[in-house]
Protein backbone atom coordinates (compact mmCIF):
# COMPACT_ATOMS: atom_id res chain seq x y z
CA UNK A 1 64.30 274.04 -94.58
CA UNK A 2 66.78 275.82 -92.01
CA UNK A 3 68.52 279.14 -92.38
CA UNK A 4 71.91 278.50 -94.57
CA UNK A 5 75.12 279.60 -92.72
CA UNK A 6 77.87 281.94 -94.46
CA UNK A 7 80.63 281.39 -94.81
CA UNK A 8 83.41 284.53 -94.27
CA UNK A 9 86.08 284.40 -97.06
CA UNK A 10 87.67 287.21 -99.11
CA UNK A 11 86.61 289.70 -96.45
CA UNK A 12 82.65 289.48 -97.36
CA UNK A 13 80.23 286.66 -96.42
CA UNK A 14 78.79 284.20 -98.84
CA UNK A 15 76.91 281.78 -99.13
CA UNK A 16 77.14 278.50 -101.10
CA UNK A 17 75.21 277.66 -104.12
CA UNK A 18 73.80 274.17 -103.03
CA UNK A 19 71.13 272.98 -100.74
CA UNK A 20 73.48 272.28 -97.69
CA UNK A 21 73.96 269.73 -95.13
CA UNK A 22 71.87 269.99 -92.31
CA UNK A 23 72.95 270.25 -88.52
CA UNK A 24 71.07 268.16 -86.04
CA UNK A 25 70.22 267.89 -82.80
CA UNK A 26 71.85 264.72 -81.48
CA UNK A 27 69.25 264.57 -78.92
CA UNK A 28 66.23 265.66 -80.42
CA UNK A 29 66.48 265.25 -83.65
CA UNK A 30 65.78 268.04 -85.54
CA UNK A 31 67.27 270.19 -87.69
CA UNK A 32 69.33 273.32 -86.71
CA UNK A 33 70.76 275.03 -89.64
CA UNK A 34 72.60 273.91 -92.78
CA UNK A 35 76.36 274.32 -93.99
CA UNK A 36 77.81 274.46 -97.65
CA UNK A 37 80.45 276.31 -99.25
CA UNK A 38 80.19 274.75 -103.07
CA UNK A 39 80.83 277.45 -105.38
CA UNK A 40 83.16 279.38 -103.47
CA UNK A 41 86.50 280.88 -104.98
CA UNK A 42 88.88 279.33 -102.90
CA UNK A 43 91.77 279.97 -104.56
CA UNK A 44 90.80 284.19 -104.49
CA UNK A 45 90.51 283.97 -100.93
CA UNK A 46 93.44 282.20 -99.96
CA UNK A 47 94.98 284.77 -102.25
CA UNK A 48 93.29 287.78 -100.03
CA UNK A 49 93.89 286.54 -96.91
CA UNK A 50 97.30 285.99 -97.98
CA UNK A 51 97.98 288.89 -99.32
CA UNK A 52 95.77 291.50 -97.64
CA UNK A 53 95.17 289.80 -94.10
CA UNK A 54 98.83 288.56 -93.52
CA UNK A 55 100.59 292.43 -94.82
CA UNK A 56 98.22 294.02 -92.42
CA UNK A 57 99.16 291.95 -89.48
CA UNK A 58 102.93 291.69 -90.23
CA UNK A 59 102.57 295.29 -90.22
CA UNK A 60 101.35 295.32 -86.72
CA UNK A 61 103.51 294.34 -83.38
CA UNK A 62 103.23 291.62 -80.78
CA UNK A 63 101.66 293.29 -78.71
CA UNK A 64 99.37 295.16 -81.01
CA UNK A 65 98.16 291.81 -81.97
CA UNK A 66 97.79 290.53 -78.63
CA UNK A 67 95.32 293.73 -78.11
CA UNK A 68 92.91 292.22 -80.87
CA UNK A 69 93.11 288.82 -78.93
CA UNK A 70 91.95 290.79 -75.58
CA UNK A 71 89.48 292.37 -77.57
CA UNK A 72 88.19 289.30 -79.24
CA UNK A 73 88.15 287.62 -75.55
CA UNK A 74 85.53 290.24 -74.64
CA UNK A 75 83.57 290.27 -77.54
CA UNK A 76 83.57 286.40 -76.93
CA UNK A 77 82.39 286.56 -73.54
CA UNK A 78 79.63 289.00 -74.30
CA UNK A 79 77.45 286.72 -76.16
CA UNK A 80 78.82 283.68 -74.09
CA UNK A 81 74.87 282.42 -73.26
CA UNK A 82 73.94 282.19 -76.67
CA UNK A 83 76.76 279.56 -77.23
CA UNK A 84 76.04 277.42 -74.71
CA UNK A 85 72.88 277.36 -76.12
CA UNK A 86 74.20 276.37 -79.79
CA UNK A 87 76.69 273.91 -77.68
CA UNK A 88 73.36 272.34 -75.98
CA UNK A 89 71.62 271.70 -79.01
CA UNK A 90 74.66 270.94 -81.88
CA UNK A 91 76.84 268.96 -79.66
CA UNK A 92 74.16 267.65 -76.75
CA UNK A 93 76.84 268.22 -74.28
CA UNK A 94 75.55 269.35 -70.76
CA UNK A 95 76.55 273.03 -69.23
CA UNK A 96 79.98 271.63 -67.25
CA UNK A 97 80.74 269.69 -70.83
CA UNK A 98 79.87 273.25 -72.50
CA UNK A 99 82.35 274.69 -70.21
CA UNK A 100 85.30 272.53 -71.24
CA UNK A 101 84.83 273.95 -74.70
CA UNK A 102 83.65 277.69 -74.59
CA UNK A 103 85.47 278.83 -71.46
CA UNK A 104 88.52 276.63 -72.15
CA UNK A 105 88.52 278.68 -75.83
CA UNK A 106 88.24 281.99 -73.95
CA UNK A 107 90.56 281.35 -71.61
CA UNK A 108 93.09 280.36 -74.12
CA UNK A 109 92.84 283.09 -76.04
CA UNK A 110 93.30 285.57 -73.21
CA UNK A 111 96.39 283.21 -71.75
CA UNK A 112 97.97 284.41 -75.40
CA UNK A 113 96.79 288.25 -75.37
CA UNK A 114 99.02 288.17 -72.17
CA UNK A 115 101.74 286.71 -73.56
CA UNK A 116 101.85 288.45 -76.75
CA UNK A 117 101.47 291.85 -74.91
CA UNK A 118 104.65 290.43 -73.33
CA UNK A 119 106.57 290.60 -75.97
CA UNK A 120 106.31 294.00 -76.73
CA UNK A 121 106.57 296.30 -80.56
CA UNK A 122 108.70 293.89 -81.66
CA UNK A 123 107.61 292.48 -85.27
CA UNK A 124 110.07 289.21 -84.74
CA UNK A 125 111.66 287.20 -82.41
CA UNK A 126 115.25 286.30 -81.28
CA UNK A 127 116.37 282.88 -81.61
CA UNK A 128 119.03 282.33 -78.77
CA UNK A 129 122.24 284.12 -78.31
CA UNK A 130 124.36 285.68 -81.40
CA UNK A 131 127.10 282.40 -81.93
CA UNK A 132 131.04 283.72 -83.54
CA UNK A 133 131.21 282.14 -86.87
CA UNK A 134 135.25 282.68 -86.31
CA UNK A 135 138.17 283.51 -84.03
CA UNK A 136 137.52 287.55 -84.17
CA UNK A 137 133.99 288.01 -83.03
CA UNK A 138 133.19 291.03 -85.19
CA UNK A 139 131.64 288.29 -87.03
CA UNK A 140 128.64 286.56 -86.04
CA UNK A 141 125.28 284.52 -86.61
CA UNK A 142 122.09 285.26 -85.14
CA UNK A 143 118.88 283.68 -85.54
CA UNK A 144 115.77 285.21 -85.16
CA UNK A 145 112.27 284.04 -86.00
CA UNK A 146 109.95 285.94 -88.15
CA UNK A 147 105.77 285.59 -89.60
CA UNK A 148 105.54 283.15 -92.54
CA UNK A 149 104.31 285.07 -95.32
CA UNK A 150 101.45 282.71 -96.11
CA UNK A 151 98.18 281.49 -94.37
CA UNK A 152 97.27 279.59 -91.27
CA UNK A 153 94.07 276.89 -92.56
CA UNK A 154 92.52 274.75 -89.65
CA UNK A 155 90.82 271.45 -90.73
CA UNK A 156 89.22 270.80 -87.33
CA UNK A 157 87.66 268.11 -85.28
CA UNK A 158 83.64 267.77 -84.47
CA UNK A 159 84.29 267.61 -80.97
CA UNK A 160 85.63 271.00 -79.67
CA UNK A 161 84.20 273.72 -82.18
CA UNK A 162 84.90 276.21 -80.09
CA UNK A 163 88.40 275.34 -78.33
CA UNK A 164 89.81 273.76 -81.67
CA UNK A 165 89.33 277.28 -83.26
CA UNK A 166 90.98 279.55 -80.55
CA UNK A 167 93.64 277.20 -79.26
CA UNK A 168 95.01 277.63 -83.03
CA UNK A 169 94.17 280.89 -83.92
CA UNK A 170 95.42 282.50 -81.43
CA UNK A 171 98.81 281.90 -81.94
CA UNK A 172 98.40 282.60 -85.34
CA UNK A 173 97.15 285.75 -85.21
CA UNK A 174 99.71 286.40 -82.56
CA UNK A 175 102.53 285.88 -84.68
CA UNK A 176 100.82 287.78 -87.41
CA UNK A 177 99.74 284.84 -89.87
CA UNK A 178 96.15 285.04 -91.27
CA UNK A 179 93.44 282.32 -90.26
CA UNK A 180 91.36 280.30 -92.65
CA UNK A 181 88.86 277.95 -90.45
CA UNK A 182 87.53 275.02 -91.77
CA UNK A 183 85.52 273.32 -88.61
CA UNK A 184 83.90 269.68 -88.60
CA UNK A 185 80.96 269.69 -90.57
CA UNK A 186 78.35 268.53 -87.71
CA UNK A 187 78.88 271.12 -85.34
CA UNK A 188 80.20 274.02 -87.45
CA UNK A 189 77.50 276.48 -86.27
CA UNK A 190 79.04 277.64 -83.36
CA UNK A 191 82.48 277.97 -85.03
CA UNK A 192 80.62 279.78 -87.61
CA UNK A 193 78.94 282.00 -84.68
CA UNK A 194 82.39 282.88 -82.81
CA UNK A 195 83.84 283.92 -86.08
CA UNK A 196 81.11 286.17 -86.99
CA UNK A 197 80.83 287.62 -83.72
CA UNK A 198 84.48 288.66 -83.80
CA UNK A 199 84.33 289.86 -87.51
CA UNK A 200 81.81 291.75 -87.27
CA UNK A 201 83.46 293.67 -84.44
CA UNK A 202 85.87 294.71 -86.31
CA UNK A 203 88.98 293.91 -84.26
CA UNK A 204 90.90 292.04 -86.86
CA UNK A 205 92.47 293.81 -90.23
CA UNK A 206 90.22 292.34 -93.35
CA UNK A 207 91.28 288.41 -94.37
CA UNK A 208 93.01 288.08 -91.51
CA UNK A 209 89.63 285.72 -89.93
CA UNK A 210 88.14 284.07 -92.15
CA UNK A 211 85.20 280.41 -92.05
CA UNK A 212 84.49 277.86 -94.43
CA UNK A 213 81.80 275.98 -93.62
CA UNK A 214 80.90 272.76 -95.81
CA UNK A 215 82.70 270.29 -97.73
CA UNK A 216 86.65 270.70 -97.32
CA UNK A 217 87.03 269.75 -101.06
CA UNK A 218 89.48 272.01 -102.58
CA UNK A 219 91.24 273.30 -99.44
CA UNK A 220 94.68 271.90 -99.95
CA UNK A 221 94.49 272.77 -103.29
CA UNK A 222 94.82 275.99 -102.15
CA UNK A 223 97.47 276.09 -100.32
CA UNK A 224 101.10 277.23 -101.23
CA UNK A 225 104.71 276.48 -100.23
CA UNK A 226 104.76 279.23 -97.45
CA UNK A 227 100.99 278.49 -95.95
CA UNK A 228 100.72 275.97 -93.12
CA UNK A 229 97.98 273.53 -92.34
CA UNK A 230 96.84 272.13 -89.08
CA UNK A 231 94.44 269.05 -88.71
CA UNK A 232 92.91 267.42 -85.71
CA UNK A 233 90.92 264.23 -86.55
CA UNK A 234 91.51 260.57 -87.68
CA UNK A 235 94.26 258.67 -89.03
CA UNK A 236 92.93 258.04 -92.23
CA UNK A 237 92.63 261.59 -92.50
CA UNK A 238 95.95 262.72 -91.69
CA UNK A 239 97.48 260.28 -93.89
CA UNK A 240 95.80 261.73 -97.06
CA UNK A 241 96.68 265.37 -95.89
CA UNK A 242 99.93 264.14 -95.56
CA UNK A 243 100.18 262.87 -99.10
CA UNK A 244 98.39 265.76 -100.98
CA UNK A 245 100.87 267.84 -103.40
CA UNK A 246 100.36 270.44 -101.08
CA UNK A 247 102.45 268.82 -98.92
CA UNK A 248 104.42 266.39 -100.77
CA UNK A 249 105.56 268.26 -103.62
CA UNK A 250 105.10 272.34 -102.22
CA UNK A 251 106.31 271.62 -98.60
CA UNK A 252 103.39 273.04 -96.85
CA UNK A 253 104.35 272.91 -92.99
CA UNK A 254 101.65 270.80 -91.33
CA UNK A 255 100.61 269.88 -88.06
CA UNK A 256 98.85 266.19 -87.50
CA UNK A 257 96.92 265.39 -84.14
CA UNK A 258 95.49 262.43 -84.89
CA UNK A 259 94.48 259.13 -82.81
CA UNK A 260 95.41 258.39 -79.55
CA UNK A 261 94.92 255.86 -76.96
CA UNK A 262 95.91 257.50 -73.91
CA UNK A 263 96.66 255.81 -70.54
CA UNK A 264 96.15 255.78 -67.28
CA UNK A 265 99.10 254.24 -65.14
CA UNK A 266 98.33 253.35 -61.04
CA UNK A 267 101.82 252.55 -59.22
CA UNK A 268 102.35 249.83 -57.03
CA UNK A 269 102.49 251.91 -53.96
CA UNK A 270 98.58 252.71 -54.46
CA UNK A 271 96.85 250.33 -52.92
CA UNK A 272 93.05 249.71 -52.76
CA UNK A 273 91.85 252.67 -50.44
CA UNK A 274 94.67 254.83 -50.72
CA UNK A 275 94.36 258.70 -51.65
CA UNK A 276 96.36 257.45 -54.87
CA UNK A 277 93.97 254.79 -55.95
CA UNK A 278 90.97 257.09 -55.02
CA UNK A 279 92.18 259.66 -57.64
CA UNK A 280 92.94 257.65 -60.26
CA UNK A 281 89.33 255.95 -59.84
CA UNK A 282 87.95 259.67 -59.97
CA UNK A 283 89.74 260.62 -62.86
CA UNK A 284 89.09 257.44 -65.03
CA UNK A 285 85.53 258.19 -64.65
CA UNK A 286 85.64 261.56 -65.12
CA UNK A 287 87.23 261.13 -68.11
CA UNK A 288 85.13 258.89 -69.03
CA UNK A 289 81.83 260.56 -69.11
CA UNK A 290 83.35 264.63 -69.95
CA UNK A 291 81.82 265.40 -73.78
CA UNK A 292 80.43 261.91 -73.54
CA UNK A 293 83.98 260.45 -73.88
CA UNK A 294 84.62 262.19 -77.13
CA UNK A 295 88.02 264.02 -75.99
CA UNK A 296 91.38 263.27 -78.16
CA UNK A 297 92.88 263.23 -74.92
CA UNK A 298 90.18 260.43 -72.93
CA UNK A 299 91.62 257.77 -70.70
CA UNK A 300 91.31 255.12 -72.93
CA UNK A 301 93.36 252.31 -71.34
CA UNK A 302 94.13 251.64 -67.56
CA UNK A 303 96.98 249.79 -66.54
CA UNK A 304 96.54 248.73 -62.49
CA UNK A 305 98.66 246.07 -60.37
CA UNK A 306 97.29 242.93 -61.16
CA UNK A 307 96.53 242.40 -57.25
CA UNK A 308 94.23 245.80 -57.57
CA UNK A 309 92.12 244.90 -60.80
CA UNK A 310 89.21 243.37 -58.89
CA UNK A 311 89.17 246.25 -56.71
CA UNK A 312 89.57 249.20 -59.42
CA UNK A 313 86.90 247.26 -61.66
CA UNK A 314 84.57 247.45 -58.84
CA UNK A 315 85.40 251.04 -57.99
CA UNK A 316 85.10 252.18 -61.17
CA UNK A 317 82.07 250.65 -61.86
CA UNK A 318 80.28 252.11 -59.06
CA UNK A 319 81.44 255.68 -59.50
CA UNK A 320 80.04 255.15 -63.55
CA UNK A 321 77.03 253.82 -62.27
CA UNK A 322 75.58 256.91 -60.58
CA UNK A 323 75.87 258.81 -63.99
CA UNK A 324 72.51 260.24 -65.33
CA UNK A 325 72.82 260.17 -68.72
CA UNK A 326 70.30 262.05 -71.89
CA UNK A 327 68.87 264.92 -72.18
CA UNK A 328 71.28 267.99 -71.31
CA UNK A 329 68.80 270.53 -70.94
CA UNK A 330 67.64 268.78 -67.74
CA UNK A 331 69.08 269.40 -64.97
CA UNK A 332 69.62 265.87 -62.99
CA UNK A 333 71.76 264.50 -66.55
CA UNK A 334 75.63 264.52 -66.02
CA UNK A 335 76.25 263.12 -69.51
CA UNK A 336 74.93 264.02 -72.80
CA UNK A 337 74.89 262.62 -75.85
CA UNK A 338 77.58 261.52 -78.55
CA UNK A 339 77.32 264.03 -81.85
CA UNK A 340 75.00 262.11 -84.26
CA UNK A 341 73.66 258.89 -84.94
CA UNK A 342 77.45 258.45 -87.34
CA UNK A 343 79.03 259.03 -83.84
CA UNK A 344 76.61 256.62 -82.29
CA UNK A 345 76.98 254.08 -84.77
CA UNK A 346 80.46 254.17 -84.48
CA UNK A 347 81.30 254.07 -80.75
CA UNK A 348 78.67 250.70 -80.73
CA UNK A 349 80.94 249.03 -83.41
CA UNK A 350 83.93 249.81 -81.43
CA UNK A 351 82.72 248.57 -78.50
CA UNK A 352 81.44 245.15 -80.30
CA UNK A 353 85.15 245.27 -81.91
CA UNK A 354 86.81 245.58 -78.38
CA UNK A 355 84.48 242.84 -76.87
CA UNK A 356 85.96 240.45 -78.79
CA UNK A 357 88.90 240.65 -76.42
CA UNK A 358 87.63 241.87 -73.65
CA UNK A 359 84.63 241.16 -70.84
CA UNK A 360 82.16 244.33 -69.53
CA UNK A 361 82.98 245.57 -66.39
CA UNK A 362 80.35 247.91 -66.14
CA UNK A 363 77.49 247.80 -69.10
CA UNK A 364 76.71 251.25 -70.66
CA UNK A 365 73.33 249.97 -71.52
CA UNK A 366 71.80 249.56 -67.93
CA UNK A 367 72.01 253.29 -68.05
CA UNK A 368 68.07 254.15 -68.80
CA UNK A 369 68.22 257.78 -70.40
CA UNK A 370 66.57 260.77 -68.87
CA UNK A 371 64.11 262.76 -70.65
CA UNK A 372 65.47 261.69 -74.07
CA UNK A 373 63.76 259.00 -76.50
CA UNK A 374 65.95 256.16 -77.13
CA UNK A 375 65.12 255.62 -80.78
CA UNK A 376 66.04 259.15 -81.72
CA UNK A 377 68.75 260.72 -79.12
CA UNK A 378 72.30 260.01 -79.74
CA UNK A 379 73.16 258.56 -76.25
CA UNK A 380 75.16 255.46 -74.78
CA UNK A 381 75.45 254.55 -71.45
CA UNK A 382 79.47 254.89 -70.18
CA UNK A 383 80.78 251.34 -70.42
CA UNK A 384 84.16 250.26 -68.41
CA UNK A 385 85.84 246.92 -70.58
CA UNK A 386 88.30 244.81 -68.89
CA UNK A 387 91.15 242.19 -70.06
CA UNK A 388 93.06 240.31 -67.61
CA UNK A 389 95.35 238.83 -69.88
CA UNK A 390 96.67 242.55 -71.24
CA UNK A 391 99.81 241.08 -73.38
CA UNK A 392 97.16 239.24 -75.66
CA UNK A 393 94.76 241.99 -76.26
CA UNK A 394 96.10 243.73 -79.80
CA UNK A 395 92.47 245.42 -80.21
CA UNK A 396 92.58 247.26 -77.01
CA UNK A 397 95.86 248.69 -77.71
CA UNK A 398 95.59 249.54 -81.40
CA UNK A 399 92.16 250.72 -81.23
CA UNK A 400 90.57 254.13 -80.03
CA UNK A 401 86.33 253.89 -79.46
CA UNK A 402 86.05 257.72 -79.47
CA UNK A 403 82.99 257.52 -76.60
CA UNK A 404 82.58 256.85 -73.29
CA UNK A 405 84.72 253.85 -73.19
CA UNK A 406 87.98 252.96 -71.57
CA UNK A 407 89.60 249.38 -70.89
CA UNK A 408 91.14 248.34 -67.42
CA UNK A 409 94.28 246.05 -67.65
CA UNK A 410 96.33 244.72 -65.19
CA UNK A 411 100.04 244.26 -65.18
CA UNK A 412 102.57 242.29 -63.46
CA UNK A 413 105.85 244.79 -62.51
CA UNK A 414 107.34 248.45 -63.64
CA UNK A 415 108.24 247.21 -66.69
CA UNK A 416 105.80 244.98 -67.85
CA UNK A 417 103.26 248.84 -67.16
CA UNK A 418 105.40 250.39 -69.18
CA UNK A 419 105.69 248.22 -71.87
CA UNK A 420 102.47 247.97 -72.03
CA UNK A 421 101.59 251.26 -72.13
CA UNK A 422 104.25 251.96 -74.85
CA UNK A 423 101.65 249.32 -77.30
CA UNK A 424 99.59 252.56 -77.47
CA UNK A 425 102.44 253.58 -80.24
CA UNK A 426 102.39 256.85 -79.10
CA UNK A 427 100.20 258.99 -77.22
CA UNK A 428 98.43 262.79 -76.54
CA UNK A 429 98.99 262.06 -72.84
CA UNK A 430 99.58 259.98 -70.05
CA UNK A 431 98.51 260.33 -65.93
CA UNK A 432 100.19 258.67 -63.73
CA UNK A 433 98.80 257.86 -59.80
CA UNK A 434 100.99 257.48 -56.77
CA UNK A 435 102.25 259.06 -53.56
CA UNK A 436 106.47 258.50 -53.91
CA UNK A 437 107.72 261.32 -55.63
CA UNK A 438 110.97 259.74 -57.01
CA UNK A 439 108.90 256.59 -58.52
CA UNK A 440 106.76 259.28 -59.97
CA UNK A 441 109.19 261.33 -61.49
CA UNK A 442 110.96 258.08 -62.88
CA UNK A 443 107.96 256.65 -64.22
CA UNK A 444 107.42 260.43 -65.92
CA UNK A 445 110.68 260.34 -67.59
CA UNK A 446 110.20 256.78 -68.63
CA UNK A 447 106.60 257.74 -70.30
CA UNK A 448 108.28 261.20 -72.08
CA UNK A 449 109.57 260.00 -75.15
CA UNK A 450 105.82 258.72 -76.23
CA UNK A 451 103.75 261.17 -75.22
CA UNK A 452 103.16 264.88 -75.51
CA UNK A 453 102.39 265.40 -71.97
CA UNK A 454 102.91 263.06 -68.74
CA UNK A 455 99.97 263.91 -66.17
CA UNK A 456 101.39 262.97 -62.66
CA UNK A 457 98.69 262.86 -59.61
CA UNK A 458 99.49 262.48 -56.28
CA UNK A 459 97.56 263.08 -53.28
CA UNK A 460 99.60 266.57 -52.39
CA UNK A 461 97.88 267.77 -55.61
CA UNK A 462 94.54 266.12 -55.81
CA UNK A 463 92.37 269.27 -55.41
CA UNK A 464 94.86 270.73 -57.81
CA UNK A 465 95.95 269.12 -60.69
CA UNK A 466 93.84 270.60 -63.67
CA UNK A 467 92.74 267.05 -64.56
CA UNK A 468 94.23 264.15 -66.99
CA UNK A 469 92.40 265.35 -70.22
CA UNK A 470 92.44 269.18 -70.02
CA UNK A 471 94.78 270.92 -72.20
CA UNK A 472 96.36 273.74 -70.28
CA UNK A 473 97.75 276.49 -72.91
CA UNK A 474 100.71 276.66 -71.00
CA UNK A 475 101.62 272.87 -71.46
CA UNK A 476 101.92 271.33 -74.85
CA UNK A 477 99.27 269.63 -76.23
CA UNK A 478 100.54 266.78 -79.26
CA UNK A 479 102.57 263.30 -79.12
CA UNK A 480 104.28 261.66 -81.57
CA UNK A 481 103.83 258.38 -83.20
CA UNK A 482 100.34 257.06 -83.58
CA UNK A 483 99.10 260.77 -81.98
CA UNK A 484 100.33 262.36 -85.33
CA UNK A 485 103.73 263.97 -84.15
CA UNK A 486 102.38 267.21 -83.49
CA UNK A 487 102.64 270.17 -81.51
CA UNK A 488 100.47 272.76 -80.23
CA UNK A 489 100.28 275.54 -77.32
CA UNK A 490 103.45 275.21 -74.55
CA UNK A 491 103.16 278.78 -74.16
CA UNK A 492 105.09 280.93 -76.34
CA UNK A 493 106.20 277.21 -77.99
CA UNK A 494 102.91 277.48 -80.46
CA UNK A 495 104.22 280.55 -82.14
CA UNK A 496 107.48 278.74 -83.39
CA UNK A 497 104.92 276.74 -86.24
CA UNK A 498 104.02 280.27 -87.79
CA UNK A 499 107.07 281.70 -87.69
CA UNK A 500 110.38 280.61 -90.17
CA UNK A 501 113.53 279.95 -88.23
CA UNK A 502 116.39 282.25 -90.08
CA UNK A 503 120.15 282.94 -89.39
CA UNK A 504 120.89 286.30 -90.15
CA UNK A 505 124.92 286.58 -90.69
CA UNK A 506 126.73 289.34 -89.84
CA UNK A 507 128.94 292.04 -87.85
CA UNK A 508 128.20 292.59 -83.94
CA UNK A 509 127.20 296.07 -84.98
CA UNK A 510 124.84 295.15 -87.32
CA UNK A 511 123.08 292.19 -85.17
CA UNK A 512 123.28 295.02 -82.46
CA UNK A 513 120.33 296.94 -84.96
CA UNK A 514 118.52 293.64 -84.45
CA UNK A 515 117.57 294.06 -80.65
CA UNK A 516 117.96 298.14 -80.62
């Protein structure tokens, strides 16, 4: 049997008092390490990192806090091989795939050391401009934003151990709220590694870091009216954190980022062999085949000109076909494999689902898989669907196949595209392809209201643009409807869900203390 992770809770490590769930290589098949936190004392640490973690860092200023980030960031970077080796072997993703994650955690979590340095020894924050609650202004209301007194906890999502952690924490910590860390089961051991590599540098005041590794039984049960809760996986999911007391009956704030079937919008001005249409045929297939598809912000659905879908089918379809997919530790693959065989099993009855609606474009399976035994690795082929009837499809527009699938649809005018894109109910984000900047910017406007971000290409920025489905921690990253309604990152925006929104009501000379 493999070595049994710790978890970090209460300030000391433990382990759990059952056999564990093992971690497995998706390609090879065999067993990494196992996971379990039965027996622990929740409750008692919630309670310390409440009480210990959040008074030390409330006791601490912005910018003192952004110092720990800085110093986590190198102590992050220092043992940045060894992750990509856990990354290899947990998640089968290949070294560019890696990337995405580890770097794109790092990076993050420097982008908020900066900012936090920025905002000085200041324990809160300002909230606008001091407002006359009558005629004589000696009078006044100001509103200012300080730390909830409670704790952060992260229910996270199998597919970005490493980014899912830092993209959260660090705003928590930031604003001075502790951090309890529950990752995705399957690939919790490098969560579990980052964590322990930063705790036991100790950079952060005791409780305020702190893993669970295992079953999340018990987590909400934990939580009380001044702790918030942030979740990144399915639906079904959300919907039963969204019902627990803890949030029904004791308020806890939470945060949902949950499905999403994200689109990819060509304008009528980008015709076959255009710079336009060349980018968007790049960037469907590139989002395609990153983390073997299994991004909460994958192209899922492209909408084309119905004169273009012959074209962009056969475009697309040659660009997938020259991906090597299977084994990532060698060096001609491009595309690795899905997380487990669960994964596996799932993206193939999605696709079956979908096919029910809609005809192959280009067939994942005629992808033979390098260095990697079909019976046991995890891998599928990248496989482009298409519908040319898109107002009859319901499947395709209700339904997200978290691999490396996406759907092609044609449509007849501006509005029929937008309309069509709208059937997504909501959305993480949406890119949009052209080379006129004012039908751009329309269509961008248009697209706001149902989606967290609105990704506009155009050939001045094609070597640019930071690409449809990476999540920049200076742009929000959420969308409301079907995506969960949530928001996270936007720069100093991701603070404003750990802090409590007060107006403090008083004399000019006495707001005047406020900003002394």
């Amino acid at each position: 049997m493999s070595e049994l992770i710790s978890n970090f809770l209460a300030g000391q490590w433990q382990t759990g008092n059952g056999a564990g769930t093992a971690l497995i290589d998706p390609v090879l098949g065999t067993e990494l390490v196992r996971v379990d936190a039965t027996g622990l004392d929740l409750a008692a640490g919630f309670a310390f990192a409440r009480n210990q973690g959040g008074a030390a860092l409330r006791a601490l200023s912005y910018r003192e806090r952004a110092a720990m980030l800085g110093a986590a960031v190198k102590v992050l970077q220092a043992n940045r091989d060894a992750y990509y080796e856990m990354a290899t072997a947990n998640s089968g993703t290949v070294k560019n795939d890696s990337a995405v994650d580890i770097d794109g955690a790092v990076f993050t979590l420097g982008h908020y050391a900066k900012l936090g340095d920025s905002l000085g020894d200041r324990h809160f924050m300002l909230d606008g401009e001091a407002a006359r609650l009558g005629k004589d202004p000696l009078f006044q209301s100001q509103h200012v934003m300080v730390p909830t007194r409670g704790v952060a906890l992260f229910i996270n999502a199998f597919n970005f151990p490493a980014w899912g952690l830092w993209e959260k924490a660090a705003p928590a910590l930031l604003s001075g709220v502790p951090v309890i860390v529950k990752p995705a089961t399957a690939t919790a051991w490098l969560t579990q590694r980052m964590v322990k590599d930063v705790v036991d540098a100790g950079i952060f005041p005791s409780g305020a870091l702190s893993v669970i590794c295992g079953s999340s039984a018990g987590l909400m049960d934990a939580l009380q009216p001044f702790d918030v809760v942030s979740f990144t996986g399915s639906a079904e999911t959300a919907g039963v954190i969204r019902s627990h007391p803890a949030v029904a009956q004791r308020f806890v704030r939470v945060n949902i980022e949950a499905d999403s079937v994200n689109s990819a919008l060509l304008l009528p001005d980008a015709v076959p062999g255009s710079d336009a249409f060349d980018l968007l045929v790049k960037e469907v297939a590139r989002e395609m085949t990153v983390k073997s598809g299994q991004k909460c912000t994958a192209i899922r659905r492209v909408f084309v000109p119905e004169a273009c879908y012959d074209a962009a089918a056969q475009a697309i379809a040659a660009r997938l076909s020259k991906t090597t997919v299977g084994n990532p530790r060698n060096e001609s693959v491009r595309m690795g494999a899905l997380v487990n065989r669960a994964q596996l099993d799932s993206v193939r009855a999605g696709l079956d689902y979908l096919k029910q609606q809609a005809q192959t474009l280009h067939d994942g399976a005629t992808h033979a898989l390098v260095d990697a035994d079909p019976a046991i690795a995890c891998c599928i082929g990248p496989t482009l669907l298409g519908v040319r009837h898109a107002d009859g499809a319901d499947r395709v527009h209700n339904t997200e196949v978290f691999g490396p699938v996406a759907t092609l649809l044609p449509y007849r005018d501006a509005a029929h595209a937008l309309a069509l894109v709208r059937r997504g109910q909501g959305s993480l984000v949406a890119s949009v392809y052209g080379a006129d900047p004012a039908s751009l910017g329309a269509t961008a406007l248009e697209l706001a209201d149902s989606h967290g971000r609105v990704h506009v290409i155009s050939p001045d920025v094609g070597q640019l643009h930071t690409g449809h489905g990476n999540v920049m921690p200076q742009s929000l990253h959420g969308g409301p409807g079907r995506a969960g309604g949530g928001e996270e990152l936007g720069g100093l925006r991701a603070l404003g869900f750990y802090h409590r929104r007060s107006a403090v009501q008083a004399s000019t000379t006495v707001l005047a203390s406020l900003s002394a």
